[in-house]
Protein backbone atom coordinates (compact mmCIF):
# COMPACT_ATOMS: atom_id res chain seq x y z
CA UNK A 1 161.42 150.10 92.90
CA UNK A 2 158.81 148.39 95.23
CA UNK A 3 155.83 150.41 96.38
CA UNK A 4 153.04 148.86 98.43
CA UNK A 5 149.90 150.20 99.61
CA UNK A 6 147.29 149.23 102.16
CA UNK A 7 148.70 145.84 102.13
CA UNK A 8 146.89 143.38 104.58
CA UNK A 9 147.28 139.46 104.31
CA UNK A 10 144.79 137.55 106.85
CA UNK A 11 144.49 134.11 107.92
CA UNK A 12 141.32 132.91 109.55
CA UNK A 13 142.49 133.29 113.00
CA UNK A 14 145.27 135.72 112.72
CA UNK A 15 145.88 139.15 110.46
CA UNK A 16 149.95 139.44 110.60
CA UNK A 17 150.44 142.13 107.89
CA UNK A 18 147.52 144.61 108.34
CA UNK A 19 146.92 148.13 106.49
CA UNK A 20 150.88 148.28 105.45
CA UNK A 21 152.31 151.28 103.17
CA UNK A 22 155.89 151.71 102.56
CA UNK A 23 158.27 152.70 99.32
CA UNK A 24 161.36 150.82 98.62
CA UNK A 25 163.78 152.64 96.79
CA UNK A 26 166.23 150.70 94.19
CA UNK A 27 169.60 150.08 96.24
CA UNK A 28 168.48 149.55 99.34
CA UNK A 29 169.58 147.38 102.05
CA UNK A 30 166.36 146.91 104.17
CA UNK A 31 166.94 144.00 107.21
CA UNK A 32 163.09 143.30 108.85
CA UNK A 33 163.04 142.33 112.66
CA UNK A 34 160.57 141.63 115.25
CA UNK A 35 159.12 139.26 117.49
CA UNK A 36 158.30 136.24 116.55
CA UNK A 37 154.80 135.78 114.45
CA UNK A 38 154.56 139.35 113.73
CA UNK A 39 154.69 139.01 109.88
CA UNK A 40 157.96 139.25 109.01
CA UNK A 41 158.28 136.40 106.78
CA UNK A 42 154.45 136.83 105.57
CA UNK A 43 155.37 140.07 104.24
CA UNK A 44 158.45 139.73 101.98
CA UNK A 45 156.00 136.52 100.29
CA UNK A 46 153.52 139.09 99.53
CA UNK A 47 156.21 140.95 97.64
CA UNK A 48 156.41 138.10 95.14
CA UNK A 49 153.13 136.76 95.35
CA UNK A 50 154.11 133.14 97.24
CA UNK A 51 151.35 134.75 99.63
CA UNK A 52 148.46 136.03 98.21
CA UNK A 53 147.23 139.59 100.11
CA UNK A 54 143.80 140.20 101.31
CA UNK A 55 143.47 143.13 100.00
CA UNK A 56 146.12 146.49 99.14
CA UNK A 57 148.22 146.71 95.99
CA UNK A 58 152.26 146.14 95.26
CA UNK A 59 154.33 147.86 92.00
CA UNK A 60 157.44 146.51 91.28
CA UNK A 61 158.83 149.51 89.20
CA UNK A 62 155.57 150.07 87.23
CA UNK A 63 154.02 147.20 87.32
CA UNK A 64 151.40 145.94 89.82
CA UNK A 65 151.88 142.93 90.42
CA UNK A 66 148.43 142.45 92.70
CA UNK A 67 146.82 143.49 89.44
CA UNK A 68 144.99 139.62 88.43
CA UNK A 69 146.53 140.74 84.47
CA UNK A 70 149.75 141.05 85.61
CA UNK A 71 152.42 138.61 83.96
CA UNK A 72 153.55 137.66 87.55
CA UNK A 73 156.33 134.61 86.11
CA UNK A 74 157.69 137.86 84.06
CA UNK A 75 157.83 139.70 87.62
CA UNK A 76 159.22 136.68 89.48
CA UNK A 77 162.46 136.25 87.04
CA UNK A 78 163.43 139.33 88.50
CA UNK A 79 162.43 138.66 92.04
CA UNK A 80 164.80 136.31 93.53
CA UNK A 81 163.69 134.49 96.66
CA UNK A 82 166.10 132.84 99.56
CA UNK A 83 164.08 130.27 101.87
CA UNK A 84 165.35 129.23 105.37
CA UNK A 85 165.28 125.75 104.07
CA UNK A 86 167.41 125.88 100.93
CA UNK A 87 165.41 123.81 99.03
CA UNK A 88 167.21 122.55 96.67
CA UNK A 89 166.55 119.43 94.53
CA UNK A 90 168.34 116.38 95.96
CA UNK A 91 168.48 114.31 93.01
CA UNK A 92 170.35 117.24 91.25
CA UNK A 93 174.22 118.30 91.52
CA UNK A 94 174.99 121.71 92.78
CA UNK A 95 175.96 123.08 89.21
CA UNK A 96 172.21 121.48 87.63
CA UNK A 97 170.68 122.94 90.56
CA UNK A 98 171.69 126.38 89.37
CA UNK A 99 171.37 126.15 85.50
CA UNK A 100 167.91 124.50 85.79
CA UNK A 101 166.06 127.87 86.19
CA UNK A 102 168.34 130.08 83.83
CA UNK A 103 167.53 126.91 80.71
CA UNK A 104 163.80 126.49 81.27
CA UNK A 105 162.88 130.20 82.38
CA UNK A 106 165.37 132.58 80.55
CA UNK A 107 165.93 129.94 77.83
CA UNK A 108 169.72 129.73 78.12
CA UNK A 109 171.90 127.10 76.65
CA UNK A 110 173.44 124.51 78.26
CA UNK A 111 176.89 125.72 78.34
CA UNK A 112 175.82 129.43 79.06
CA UNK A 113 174.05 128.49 82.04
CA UNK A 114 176.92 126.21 83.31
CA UNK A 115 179.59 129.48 82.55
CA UNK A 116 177.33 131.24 84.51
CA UNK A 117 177.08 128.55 87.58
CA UNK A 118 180.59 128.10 87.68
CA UNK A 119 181.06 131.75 88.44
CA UNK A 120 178.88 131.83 90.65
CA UNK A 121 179.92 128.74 92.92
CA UNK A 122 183.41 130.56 92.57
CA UNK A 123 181.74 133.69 94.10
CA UNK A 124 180.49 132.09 97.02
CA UNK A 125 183.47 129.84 97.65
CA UNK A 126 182.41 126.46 96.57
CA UNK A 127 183.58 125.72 92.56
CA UNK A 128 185.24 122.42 94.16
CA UNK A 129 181.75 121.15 94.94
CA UNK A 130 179.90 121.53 91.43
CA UNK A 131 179.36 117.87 91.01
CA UNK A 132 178.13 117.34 94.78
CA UNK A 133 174.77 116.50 95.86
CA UNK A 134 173.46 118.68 98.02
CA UNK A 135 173.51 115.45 100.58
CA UNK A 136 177.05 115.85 100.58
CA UNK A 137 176.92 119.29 101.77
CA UNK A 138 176.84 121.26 105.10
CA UNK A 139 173.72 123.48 106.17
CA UNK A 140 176.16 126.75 105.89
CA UNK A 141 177.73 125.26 102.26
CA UNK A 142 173.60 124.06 100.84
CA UNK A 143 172.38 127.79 101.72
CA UNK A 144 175.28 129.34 99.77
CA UNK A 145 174.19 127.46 97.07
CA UNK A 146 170.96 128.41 97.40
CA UNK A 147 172.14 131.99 97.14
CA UNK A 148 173.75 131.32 94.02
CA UNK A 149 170.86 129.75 92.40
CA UNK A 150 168.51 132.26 92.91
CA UNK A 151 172.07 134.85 91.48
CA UNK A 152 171.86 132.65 88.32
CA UNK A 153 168.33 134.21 87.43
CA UNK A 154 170.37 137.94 87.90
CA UNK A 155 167.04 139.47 89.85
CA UNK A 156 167.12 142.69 90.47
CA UNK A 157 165.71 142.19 93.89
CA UNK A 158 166.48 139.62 96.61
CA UNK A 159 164.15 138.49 98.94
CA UNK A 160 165.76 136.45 101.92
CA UNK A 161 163.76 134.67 104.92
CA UNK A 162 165.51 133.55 107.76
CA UNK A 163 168.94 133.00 105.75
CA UNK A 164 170.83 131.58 108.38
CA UNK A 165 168.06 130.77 110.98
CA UNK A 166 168.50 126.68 109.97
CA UNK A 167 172.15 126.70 110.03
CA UNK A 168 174.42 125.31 113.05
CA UNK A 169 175.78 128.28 114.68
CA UNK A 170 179.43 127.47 113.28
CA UNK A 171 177.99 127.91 109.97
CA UNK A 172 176.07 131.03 109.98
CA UNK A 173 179.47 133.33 109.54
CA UNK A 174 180.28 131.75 106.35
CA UNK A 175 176.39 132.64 104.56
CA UNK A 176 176.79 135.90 106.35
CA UNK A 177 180.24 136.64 104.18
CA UNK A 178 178.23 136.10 101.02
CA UNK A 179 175.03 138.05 101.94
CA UNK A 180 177.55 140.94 103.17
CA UNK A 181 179.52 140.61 99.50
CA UNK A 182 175.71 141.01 97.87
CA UNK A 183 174.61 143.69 99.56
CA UNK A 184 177.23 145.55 98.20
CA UNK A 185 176.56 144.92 94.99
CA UNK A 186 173.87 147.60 94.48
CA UNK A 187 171.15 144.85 94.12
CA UNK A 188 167.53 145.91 96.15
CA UNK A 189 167.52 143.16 98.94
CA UNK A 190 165.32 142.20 101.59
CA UNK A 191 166.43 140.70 104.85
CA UNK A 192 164.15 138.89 107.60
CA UNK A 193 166.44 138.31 110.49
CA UNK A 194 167.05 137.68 113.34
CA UNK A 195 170.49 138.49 113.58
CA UNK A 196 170.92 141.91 115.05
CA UNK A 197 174.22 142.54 114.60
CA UNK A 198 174.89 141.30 111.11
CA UNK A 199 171.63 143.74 110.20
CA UNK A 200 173.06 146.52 111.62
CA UNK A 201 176.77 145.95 109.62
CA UNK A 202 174.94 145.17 105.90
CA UNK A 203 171.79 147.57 105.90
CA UNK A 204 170.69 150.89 105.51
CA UNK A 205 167.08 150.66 106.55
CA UNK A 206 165.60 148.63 109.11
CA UNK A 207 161.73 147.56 109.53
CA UNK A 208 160.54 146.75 113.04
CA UNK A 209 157.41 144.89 112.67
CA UNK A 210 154.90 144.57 115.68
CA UNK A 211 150.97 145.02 115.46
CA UNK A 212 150.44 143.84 111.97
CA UNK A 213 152.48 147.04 110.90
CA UNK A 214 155.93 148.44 110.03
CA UNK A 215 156.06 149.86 113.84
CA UNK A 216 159.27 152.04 113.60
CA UNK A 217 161.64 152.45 110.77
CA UNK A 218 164.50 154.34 110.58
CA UNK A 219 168.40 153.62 109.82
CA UNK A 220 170.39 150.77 111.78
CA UNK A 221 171.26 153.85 113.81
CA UNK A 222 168.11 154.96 114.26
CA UNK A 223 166.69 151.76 115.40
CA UNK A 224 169.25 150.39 117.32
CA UNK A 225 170.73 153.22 118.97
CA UNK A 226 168.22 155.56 119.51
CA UNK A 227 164.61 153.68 119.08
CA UNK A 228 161.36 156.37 119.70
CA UNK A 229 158.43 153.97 120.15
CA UNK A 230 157.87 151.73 122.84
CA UNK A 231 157.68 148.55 121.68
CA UNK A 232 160.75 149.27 119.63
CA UNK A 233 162.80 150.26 122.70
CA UNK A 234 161.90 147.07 124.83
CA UNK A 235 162.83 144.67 121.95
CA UNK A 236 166.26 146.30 121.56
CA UNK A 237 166.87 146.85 124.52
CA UNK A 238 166.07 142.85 125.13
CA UNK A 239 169.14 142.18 122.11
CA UNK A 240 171.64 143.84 123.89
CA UNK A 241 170.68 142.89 127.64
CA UNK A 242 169.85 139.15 128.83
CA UNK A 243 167.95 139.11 132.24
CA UNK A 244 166.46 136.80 134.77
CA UNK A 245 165.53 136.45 138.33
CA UNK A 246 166.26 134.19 140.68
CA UNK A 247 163.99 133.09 143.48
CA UNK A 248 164.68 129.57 144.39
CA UNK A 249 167.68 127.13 145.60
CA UNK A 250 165.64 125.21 142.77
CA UNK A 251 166.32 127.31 139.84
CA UNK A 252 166.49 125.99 136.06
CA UNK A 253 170.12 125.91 136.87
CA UNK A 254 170.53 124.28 133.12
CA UNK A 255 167.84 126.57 131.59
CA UNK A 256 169.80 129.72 132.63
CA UNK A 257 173.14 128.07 131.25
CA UNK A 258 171.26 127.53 128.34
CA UNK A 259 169.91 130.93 127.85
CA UNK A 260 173.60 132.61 128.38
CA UNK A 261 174.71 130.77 125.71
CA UNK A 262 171.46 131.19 123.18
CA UNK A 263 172.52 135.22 123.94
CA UNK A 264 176.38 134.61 123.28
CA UNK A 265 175.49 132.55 119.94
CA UNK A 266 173.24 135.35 118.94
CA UNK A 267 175.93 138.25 119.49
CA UNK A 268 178.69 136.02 117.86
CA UNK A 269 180.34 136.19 121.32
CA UNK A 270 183.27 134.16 121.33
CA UNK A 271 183.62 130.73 122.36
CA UNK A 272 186.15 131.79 125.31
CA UNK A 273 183.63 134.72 126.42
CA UNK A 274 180.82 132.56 126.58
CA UNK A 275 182.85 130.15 128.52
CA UNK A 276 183.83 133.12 131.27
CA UNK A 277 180.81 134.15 131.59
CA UNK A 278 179.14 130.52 132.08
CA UNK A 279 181.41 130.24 134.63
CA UNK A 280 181.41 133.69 136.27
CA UNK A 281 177.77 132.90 136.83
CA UNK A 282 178.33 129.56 137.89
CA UNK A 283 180.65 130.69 140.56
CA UNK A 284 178.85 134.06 141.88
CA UNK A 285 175.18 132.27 141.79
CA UNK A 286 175.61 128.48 141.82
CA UNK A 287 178.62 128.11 144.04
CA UNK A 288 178.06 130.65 146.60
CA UNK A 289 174.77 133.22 146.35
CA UNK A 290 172.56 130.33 146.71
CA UNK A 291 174.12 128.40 149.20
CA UNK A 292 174.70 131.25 151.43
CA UNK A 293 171.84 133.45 151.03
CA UNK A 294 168.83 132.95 153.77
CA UNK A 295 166.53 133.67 151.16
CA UNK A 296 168.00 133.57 147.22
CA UNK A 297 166.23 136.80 145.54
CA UNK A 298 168.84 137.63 143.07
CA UNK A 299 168.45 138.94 139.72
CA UNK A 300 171.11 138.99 137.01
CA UNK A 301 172.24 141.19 133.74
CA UNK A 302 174.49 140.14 131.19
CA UNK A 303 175.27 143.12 128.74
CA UNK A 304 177.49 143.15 125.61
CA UNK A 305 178.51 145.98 123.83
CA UNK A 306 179.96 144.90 120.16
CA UNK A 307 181.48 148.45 119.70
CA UNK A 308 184.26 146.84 121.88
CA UNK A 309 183.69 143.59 122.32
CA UNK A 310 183.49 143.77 126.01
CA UNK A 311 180.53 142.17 128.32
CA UNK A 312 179.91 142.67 131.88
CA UNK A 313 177.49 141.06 134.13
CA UNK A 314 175.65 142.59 137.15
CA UNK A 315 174.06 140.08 140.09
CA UNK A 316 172.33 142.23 142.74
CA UNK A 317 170.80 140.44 145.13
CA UNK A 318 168.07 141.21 148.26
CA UNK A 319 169.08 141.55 151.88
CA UNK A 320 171.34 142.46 154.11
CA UNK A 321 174.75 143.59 153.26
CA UNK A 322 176.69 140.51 151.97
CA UNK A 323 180.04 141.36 149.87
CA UNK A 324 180.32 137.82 148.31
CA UNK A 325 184.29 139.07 147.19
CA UNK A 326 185.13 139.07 151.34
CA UNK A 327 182.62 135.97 152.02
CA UNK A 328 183.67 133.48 149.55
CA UNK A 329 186.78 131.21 150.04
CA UNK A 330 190.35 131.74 148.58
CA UNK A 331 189.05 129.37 145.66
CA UNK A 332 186.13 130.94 144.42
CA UNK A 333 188.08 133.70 144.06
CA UNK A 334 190.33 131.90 141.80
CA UNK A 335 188.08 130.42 139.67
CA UNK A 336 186.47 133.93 139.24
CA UNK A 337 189.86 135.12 138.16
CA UNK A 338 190.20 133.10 135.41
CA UNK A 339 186.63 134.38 133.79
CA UNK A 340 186.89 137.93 134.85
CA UNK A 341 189.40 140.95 134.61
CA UNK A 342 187.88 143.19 137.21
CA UNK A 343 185.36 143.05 139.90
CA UNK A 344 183.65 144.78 142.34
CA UNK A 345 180.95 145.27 144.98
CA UNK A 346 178.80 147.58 146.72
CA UNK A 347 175.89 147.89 148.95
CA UNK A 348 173.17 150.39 149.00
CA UNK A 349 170.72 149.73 151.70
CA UNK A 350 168.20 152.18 149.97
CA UNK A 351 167.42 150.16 147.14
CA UNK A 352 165.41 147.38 147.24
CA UNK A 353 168.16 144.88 145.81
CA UNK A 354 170.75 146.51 147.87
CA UNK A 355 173.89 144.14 147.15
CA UNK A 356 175.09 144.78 143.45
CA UNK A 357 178.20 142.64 142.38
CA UNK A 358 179.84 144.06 139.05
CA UNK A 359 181.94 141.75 136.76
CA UNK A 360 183.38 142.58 134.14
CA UNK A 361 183.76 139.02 131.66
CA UNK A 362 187.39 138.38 130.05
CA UNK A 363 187.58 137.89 126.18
């Protein structure tokens, strides 16, 4: 379906896609991660051309479409393309946003092109809202509509950048539902994400970019379970665990808050979770560790694990034994209750953060 060789796009002070060769069969599922500015988004606009390569060659089925001759609006009617943004026209309704490209590229009528929107908006949950304007919409219901307008052209493959990256986090599940629908559908589709878990759920190849490169690729299994390079092992293992240290009574108290709930929003953690564990931390660190501690050297772990839904937390903290459960007042220990269903501590004067306090975070 899509073969590209010795693909390299540079700019004049960076070269994010460098020397890349990879064959995408028809059918398949492909979700690309990475850090950020390691090409991801650069290289799925290669694959129709919005980015011009430096040098290297793409074929879509048999025809290259880095090839000057090539008829590249032919290749691009059956290349559809999903933009963080939505971009959509806002002088349009929803249902003229989607005909517009089926009437002046595939030279559809009127009516056939409405038929066809109408199904569509009923596919991604949104008929009622034909004769909106896309002012009138929310960021999750625009990008839906933006997946049906790039349906109405009936591309064989679907690029998507970012699909839910712009969205407010209450939003996101509702474009997932759709993307998850359509990449059942046997269509080729390309995913940048950043999404871990969705990827894993609608995929069955996943591209870890890093070094200008595909680094590692390999099945969601593969690459999220059992990872070979290095680089590839560090950022997963960064998905599923959320660290810091602590080394001041002046901490980014709010910074840390901030983070737990970036990593909760990111995981789809619940509201309720996220809430525990905002306040597990706030009553273990905040409340007591700090304010008792001659010197606060304390570094914390916050690990979920979405094959049950559970999350624990680990604080271990320097010096000598301290077992905050016995040291902390009658309502500490309440308040910890209400975030956490079991707890526990132990001291191991060996290590060099000897005190380790283990939480386990209520749903």
């Amino acid at each position: 379906m899509i073969r590209i060789e010795h693909l390299t796009k540079a700019f004049p002070d960076i070269t994010p896609i460098n020397d890349v060769s990879v064959t995408i069969n028809e059918g398949d599922v492909i979700s690309v991660i990475g850090p950020s500015g390691t090409g991801k988004s650069t290289l799925i606009r290669c694959i129709n051309l919005l980015e011009k390569p430096t040098s290297g060659h793409i074929w879509i089925d048999n025809d290259e479409i880095t090839d000057p001759k090539c008829d590249l609006e032919k290749i691009r009617r059956s290349v559809g393309m999903v933009f963080q943004s939505f971009n959509l026209f806002p002088n349009r309704t929803v249902i003229e946003n989607i005909m517009m490209a089926p009437v002046d590229l595939l030279g559809k009528s009127r009516q056939e092109a409405y038929d066809k929107g109408m199904e569509l908006l009923v596919m991604v949950g949104l008929e009622e809202k034909a004769m909106n304007y896309p002012e009138e919409l929310s960021g999750g219901q625009k990008q839906r509509i933006a997946i049906a307008r790039t349906l109405a052209m009936d591309p064989e493959i679907i690029l998507m950048d970012e699909p839910t990256s712009a969205l407010d986090p209450t939003m996101v599940g509702e474009v997932q539902a759709v993307i998850r629908d359509l990449a059942s559908s046997g269509r080729t589709m390309m995913i940048v994400t950043h999404e871990m878990d969705f990827a894993r759920a609608i995929c069955n190849r996943v591209f870890y970019l890093d070094d200008g490169c595909i680094y590692e690729e390999g099945t969601p299994e593969q690459i999220f379970d059992h990872p070979e390079k290095e680089k590839t092992i560090r950022f997963v293992r960064g998905l599923r665990v959320l660290e810091f240290d602590i080394e001041s009574r002046h901490y980014d108290y709010p910074g840390v808050q901030g983070s737990i709930e970036a990593y909760c929003i990111r995981h789809q953690i619940s509201k309720s979770m996220m809430q525990h564990v905002r306040l597990a931390f706030e009553e273990t660190v905040q409340v007591n560790l700090i304010k008792s501690l001659a010197t606060p050297i304390i570094h914390v772990s916050v690990s979920y694990y979405p094959e049950d839904e559970s999350l624990d937390m680990t604080v271990d903290y320097k010096g000598d034994k301290y077992d905050l459960l016995s040291k902390c007042d009658i309502i500490s220990l309440a308040v910890l209750d209400t975030a956490v269903s079991d707890r526990s501590f132990r001291y191991d004067e060996e290590e060099e953060y000897g005190n380790h306090l283990e939480l386990k975070i209520k749903p």
